[in-house]
Protein backbone atom coordinates (compact mmCIF):
# COMPACT_ATOMS: atom_id res chain seq x y z
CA UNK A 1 -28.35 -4.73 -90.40
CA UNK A 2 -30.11 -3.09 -87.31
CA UNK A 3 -32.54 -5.88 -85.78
CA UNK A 4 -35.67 -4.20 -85.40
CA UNK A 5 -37.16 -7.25 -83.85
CA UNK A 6 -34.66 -6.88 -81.18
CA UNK A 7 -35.68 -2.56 -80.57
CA UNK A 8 -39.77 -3.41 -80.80
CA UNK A 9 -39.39 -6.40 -78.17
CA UNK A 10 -37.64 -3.64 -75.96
CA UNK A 11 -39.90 -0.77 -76.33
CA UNK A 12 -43.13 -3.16 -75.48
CA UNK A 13 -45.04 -1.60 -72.71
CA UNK A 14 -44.77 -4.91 -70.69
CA UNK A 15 -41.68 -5.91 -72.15
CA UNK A 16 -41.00 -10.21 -72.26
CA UNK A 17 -37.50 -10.31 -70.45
CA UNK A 18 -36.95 -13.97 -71.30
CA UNK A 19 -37.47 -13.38 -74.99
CA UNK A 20 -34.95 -10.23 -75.24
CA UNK A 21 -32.32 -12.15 -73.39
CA UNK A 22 -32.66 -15.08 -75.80
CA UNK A 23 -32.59 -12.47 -78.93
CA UNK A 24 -29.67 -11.14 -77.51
CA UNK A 25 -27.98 -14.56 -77.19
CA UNK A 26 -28.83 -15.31 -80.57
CA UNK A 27 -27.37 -11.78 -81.89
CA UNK A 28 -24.05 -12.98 -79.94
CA UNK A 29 -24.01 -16.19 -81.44
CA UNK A 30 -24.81 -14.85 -84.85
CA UNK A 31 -21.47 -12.30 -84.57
CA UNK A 32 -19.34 -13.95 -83.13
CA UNK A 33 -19.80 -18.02 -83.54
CA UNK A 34 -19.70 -18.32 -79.68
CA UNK A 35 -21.63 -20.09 -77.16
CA UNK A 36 -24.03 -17.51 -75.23
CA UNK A 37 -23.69 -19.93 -72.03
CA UNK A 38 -20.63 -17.69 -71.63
CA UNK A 39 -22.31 -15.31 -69.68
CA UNK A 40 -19.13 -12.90 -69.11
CA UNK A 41 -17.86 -13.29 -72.86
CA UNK A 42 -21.58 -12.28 -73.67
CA UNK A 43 -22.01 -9.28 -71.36
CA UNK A 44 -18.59 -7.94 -72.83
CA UNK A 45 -20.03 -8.07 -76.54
CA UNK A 46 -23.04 -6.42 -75.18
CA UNK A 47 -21.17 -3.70 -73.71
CA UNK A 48 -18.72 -2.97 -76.65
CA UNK A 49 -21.66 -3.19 -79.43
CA UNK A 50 -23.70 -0.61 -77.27
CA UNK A 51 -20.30 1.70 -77.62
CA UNK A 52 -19.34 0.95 -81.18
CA UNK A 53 -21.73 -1.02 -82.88
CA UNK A 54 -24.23 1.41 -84.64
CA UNK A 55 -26.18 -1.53 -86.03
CA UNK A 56 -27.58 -2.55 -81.81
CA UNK A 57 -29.91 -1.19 -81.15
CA UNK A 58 -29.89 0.05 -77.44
CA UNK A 59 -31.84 -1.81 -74.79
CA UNK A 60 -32.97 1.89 -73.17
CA UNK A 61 -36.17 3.05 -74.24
CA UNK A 62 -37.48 6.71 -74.06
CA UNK A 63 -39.98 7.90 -71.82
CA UNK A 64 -41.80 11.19 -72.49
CA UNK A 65 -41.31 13.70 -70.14
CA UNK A 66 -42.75 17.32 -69.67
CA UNK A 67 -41.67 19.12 -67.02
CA UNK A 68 -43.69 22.79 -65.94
CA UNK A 69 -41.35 25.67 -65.47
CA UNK A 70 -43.74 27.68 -64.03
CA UNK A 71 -47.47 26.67 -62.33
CA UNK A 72 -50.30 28.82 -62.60
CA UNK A 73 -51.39 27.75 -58.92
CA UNK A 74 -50.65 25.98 -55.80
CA UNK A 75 -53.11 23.23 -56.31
CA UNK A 76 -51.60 22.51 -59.16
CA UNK A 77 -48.50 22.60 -58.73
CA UNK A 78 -49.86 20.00 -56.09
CA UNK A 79 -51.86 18.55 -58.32
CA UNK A 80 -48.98 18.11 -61.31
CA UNK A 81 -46.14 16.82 -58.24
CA UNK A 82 -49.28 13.90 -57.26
CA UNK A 83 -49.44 12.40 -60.40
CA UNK A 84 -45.50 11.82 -60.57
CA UNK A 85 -45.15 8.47 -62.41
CA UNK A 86 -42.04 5.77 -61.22
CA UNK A 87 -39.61 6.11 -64.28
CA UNK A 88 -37.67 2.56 -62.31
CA UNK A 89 -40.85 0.97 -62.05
CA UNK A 90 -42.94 1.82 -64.84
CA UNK A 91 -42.17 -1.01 -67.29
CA UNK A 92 -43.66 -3.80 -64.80
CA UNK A 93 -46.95 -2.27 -64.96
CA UNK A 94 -47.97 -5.70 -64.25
CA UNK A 95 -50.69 -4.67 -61.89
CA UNK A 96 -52.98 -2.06 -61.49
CA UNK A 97 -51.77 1.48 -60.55
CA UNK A 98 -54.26 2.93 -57.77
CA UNK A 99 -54.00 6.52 -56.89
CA UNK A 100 -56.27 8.02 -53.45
CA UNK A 101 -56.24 11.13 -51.20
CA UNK A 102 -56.97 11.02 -47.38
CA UNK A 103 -58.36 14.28 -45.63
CA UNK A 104 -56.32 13.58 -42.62
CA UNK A 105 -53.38 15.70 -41.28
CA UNK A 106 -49.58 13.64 -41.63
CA UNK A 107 -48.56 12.73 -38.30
CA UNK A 108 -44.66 12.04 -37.28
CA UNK A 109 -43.93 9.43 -35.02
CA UNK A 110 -42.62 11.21 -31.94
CA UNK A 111 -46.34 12.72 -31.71
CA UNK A 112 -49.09 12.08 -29.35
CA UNK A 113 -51.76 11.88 -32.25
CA UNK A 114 -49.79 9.08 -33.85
CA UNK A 115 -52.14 5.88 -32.43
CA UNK A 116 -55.46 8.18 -33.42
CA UNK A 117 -53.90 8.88 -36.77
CA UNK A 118 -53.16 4.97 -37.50
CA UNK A 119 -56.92 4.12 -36.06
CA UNK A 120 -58.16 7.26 -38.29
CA UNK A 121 -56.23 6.13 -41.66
CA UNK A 122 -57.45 2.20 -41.02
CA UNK A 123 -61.17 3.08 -40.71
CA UNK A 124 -61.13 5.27 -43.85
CA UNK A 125 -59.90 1.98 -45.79
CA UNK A 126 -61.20 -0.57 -44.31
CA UNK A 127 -63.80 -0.89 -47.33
CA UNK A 128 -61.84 -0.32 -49.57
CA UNK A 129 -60.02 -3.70 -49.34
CA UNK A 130 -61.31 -5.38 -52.39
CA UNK A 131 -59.52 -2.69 -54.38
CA UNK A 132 -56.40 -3.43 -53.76
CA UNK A 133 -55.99 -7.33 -53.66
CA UNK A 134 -54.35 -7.78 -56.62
CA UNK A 135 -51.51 -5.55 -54.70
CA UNK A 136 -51.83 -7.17 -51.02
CA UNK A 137 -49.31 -9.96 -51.07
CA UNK A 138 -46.93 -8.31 -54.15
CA UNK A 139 -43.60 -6.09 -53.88
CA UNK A 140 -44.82 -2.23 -54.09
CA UNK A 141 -43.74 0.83 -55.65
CA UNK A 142 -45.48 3.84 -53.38
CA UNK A 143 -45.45 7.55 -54.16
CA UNK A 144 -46.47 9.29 -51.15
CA UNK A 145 -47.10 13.17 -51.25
CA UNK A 146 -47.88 14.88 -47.59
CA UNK A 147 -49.74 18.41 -47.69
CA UNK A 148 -49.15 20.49 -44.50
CA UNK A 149 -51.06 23.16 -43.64
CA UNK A 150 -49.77 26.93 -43.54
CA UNK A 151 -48.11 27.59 -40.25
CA UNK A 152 -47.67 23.89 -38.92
CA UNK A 153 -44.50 23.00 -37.40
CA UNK A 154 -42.82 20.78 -40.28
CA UNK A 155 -42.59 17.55 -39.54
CA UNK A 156 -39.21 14.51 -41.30
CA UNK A 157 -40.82 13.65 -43.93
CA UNK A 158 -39.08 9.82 -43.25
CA UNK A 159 -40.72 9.83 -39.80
CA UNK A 160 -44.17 10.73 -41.48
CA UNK A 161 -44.19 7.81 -43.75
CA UNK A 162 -43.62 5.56 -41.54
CA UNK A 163 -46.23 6.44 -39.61
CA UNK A 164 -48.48 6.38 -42.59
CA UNK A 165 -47.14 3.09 -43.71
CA UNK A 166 -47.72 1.55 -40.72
CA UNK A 167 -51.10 2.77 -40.57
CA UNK A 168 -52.25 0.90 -44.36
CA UNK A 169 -51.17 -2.35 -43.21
CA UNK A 170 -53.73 -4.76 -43.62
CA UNK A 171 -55.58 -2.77 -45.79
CA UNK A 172 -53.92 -1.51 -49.01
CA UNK A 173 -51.00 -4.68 -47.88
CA UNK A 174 -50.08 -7.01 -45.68
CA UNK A 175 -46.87 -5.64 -44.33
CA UNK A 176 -44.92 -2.56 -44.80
CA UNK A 177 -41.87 -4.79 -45.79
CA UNK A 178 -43.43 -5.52 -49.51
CA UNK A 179 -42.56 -1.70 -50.29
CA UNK A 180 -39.41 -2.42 -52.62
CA UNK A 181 -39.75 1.85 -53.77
CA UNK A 182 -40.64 4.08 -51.67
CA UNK A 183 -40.71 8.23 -52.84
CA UNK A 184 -42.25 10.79 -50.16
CA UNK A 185 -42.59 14.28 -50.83
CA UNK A 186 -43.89 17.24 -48.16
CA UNK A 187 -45.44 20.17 -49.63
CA UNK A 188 -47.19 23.00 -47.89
CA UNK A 189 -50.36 24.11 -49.25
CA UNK A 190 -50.13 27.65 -47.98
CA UNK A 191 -53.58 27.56 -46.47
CA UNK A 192 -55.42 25.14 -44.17
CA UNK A 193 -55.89 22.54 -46.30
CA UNK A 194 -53.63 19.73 -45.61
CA UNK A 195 -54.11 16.40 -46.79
CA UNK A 196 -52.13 12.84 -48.07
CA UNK A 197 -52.06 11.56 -51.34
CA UNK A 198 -50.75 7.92 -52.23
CA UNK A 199 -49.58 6.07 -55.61
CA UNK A 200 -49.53 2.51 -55.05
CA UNK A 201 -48.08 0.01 -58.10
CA UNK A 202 -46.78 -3.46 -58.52
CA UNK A 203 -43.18 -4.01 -58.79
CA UNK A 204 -40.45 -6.18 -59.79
CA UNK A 205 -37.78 -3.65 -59.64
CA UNK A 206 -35.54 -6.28 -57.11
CA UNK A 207 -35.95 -9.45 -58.84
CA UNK A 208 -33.42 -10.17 -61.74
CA UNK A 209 -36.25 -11.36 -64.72
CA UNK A 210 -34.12 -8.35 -66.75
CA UNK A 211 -30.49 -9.02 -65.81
CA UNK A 212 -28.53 -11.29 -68.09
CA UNK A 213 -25.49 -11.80 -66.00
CA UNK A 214 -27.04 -12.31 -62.54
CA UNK A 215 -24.45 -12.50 -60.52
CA UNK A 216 -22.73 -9.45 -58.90
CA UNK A 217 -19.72 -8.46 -59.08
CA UNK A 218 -18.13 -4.91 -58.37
CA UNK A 219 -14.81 -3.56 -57.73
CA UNK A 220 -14.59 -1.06 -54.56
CA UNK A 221 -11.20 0.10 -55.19
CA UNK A 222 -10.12 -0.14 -51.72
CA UNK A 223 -12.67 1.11 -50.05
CA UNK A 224 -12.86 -1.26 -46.64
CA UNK A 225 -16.13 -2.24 -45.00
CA UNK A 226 -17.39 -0.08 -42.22
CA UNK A 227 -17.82 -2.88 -39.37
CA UNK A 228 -20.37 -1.02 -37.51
CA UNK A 229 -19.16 -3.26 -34.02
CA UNK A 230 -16.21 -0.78 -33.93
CA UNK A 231 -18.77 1.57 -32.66
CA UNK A 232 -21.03 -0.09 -30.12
C-alpha cells in the first residue's frame, strides 16, 4: 500500500521534519518489527525501499522549472537571471523573501572607491531597517546579481561580494557570517547602466531538523588530509 500520508507530509510547502521522521520510523517498524532507535538499521531500510520498494514513496519532491532558451532582450534576460529562486533553500521559507536593486556601481576590494562604496550602500539602507528584522539575527540564503556597465574593466566577482557584504552589515544583518548560501552572478548590461540586485531569505540549510541519522560518517578511500603546515 503506498502511504500517501507519508508523500503529502513531504510535498508541504513548509514541510514538519519531526513528523516525517516519526512516519518514517513508524513505516520501519510496521515492515520490519524493529526498533527505529536503530538509527543505522533504519537508514539502511530507507535506502533499499527507495531502490526497490515501489510502494515508498520518495522523500524528493518536484520543483517546477522553466528555463528560456532564448531572451527577447538584455533586460530581461537580466530581469529573468534576478529572480533566480534557491532550489537548497526553498523549502524553509520560514521567513520572508525580500528582493531590492541599488543604483550603485559593484566595487572590488583592491579599489580606491571601496570605503565610498560601503558609506554609499549603508546610507541607501539605513531606513530600510525595519524591513528586514525578521532576517537580522537568522542564517541567510543571498542571491546577489552585479550589472557592469559596457566597457568597464571586469572586476572577481568573489572580491565584489565581499565588498558588498560587508557594506549591508548592520542594516539588512548583523554580520556577514549569518550568510550560510551565498550565489553571485556578474552580468554586463551592454550599456551604461550598471546596477546590484540582492535576494535575501531565511535559512536552515546547515542545521540537521531534516537528517535522520545525524551523525557523519564517510569513507575517503584513501585519500589523506592535506595538512596545510607542510606549506608555511
Amino acid at each position: 500500500m503506498k502511504n500517501s500520508a507519508l508523500w503529502e507530509a513531504v510535498a508541504q510547502e513548509t514541510p514538519d521534519f519531526a513528523l516525517i521522521k516519526q512516519m518514517v520510523a513508524d513505516a520501519y517498524h510496521l515492515e520490519t518489527g524493529d526498533d527505529p532507535s536503530n538509527i543505522d538499521s533504519l537508514v539502511l531500510w530507507l535506502r533499499r525501499s527507495h531502490m526497490y520498494n515501489d510502494n515508498f514513496p520518495d522523500l524528493m519532491v518536484k520543483l517546477g522549472r522553466l528555463h528560456h532558451a532564448v531572451f527577447d532582450s538584455v533586460e530581461e534576460k537580466i530581469g529573468i537571471i534576478r529572480q533566480r529562486p534557491c532550489y537548497v533553500c526553498l523549502k524553509y521559507p520560514t521567513l520572508p523573501i525580500i528582493t531590492f536593486s541599488l543604483r550603485v556601481s559593484p566595487q572590488s576590494r583592491q579599489v580606491e572607491l571601496q570605503g565610498a562604496f560601503k558609506r554609499a550602500v549603508a546610507a541607501a539602507m539605513i531606513n530600510r531597517r525595519e524591513e528586514f528584522a525578521a532576517l537580522y539575527d537568522r542564517s541567510l540564503c543571498i542571491a546577489v546579481t552585479f550589472v557592469m556597465a559596457k566597457g568597464r574593466k571586469l572586476s572577481d566577482v568573489d572580491n565584489m561580494a565581499k565588498t558588498y557584504l560587508d557594506a549591508l552589515q548592520k542594516s539588512v544583518y548583523r554580520n556577514d557570517r549569518q550568510i550560510t548560501h551565498l550565489d553571485a552572478i556578474r552580468l554586463r548590461s551592454h550599456s551604461k547602466e550598471t546596477f546590484i540586485v540582492t535576494r535575501i531569505m531565511g535559512t536552515e540549510v546547515d542545521e540537521l531538523d531534516d537528517v535522520i541519522r545525524q551523525n557523519f560518517r564517510i569513507k575517503w578511500a584513501g585519500k589523506e588530509i592535506i595538512d596545510l603546515s607542510n606549506y608555511l
